[in-house]
Protein backbone atom coordinates (compact mmCIF):
# COMPACT_ATOMS: atom_id res chain seq x y z
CA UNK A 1 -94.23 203.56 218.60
CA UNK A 2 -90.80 202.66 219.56
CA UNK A 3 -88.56 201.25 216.98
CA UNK A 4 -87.84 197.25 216.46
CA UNK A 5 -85.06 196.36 219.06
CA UNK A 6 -82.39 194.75 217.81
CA UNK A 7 -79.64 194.79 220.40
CA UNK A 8 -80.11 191.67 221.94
CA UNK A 9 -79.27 189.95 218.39
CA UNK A 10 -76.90 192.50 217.56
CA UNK A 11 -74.95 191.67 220.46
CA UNK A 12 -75.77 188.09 221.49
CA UNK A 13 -77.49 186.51 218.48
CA UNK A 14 -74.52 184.21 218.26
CA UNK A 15 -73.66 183.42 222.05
CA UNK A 16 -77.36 183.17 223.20
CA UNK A 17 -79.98 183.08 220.64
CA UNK A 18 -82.81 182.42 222.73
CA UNK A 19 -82.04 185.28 225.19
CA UNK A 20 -81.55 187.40 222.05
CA UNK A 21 -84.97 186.57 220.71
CA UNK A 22 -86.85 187.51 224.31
CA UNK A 23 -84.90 190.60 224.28
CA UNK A 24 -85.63 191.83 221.42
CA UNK A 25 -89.44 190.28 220.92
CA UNK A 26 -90.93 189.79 224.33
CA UNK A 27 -89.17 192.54 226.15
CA UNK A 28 -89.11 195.24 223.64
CA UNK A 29 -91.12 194.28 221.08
CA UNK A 30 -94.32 193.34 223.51
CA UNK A 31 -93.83 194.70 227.01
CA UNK A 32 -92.33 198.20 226.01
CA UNK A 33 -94.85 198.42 223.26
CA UNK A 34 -98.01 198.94 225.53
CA UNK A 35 -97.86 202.47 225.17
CA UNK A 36 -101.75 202.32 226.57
CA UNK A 37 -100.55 200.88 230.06
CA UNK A 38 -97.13 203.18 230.19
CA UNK A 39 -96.30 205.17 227.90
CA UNK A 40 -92.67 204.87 226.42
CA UNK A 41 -91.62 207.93 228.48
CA UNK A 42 -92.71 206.80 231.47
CA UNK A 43 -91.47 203.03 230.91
CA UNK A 44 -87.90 205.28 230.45
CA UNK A 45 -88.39 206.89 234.05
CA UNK A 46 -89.47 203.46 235.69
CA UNK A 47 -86.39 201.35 234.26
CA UNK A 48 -83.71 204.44 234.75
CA UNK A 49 -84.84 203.98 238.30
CA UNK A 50 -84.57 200.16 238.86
CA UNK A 51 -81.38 200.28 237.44
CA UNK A 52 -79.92 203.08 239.35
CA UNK A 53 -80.94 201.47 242.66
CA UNK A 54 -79.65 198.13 241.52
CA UNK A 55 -76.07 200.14 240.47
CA UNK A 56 -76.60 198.14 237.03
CA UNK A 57 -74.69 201.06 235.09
CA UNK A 58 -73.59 199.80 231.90
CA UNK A 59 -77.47 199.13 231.06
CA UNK A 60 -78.18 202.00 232.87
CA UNK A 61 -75.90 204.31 230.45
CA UNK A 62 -77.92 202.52 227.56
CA UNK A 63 -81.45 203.42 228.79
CA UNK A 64 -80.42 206.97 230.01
CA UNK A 65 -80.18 207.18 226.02
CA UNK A 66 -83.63 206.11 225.72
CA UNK A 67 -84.97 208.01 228.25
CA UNK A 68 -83.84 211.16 226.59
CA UNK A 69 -85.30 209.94 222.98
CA UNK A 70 -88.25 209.14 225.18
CA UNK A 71 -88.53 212.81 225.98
CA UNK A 72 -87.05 212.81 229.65
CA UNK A 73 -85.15 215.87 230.59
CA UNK A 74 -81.95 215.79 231.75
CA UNK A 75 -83.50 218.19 235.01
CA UNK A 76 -86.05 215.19 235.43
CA UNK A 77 -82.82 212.91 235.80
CA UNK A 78 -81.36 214.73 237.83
CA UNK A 79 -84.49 215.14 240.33
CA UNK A 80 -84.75 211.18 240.36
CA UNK A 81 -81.72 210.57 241.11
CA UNK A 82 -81.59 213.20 243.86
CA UNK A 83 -84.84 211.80 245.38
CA UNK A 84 -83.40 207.96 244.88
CA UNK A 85 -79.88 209.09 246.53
CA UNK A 86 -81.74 208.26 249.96
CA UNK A 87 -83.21 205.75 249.14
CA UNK A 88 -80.54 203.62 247.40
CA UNK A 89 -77.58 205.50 248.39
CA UNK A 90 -74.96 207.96 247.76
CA UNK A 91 -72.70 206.39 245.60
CA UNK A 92 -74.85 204.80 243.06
CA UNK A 93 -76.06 208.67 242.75
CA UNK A 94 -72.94 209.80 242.09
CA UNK A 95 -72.36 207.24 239.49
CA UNK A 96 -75.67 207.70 237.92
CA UNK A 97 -74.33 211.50 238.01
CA UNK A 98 -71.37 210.69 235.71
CA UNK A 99 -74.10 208.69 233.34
CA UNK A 100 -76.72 211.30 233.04
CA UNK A 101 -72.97 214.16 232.27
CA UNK A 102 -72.05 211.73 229.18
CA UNK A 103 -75.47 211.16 227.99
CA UNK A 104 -76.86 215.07 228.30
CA UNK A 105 -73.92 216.85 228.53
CA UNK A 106 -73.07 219.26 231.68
């Protein structure tokens, strides 16, 4: 079981409440929470993805970081993003590159 989300408060409970509130309760609290569906893990691999090929990296930094409490490898990384490099393109693989050093080290 993942623990309560809280970032979309913690960052935008002032500016945008109601955004906050789906963030943190729909989003995280219900969607990512139906471990029998996807597990956690798995949810990690599936959103590292979409956000690689979308070149969304400063929410891609943030759920490299859950991907690797969610038990994904840093050589699984690595193997997604080589295999998404042709599909999405080079340089979002090379950016997603400089994610995955900061997050799991060389």
């Amino acid at each position: 079981m993942m623990k309560k989300q809280t970032a979309g408060r913690d960052n935008l409970g002032k500016l945008a409440p109601k955004f906050a509130e789906l963030n943190d309760d729909v989003l995280f609290g219900q969607v990512w929470s139906r471990e029998k569906q996807l597990s956690a893990r798995e949810r990690s691999l599936i959103t590292c993805a979409s956000l690689m090929t979308q070149g969304a990296f400063p929410q891609l930094k943030a759920h490299l970081k859950v991907a690797q409490n969610n038990g994904v490898t840093k050589e699984e990384m690595v193997e997604i993003i080589t295999h998404l490099a042709f599909y999405c393109g080079w340089p979002k693989a090379w950016s997603t590159f400089d994610l995955v050093k900061e997050v799991y080290g060389e």
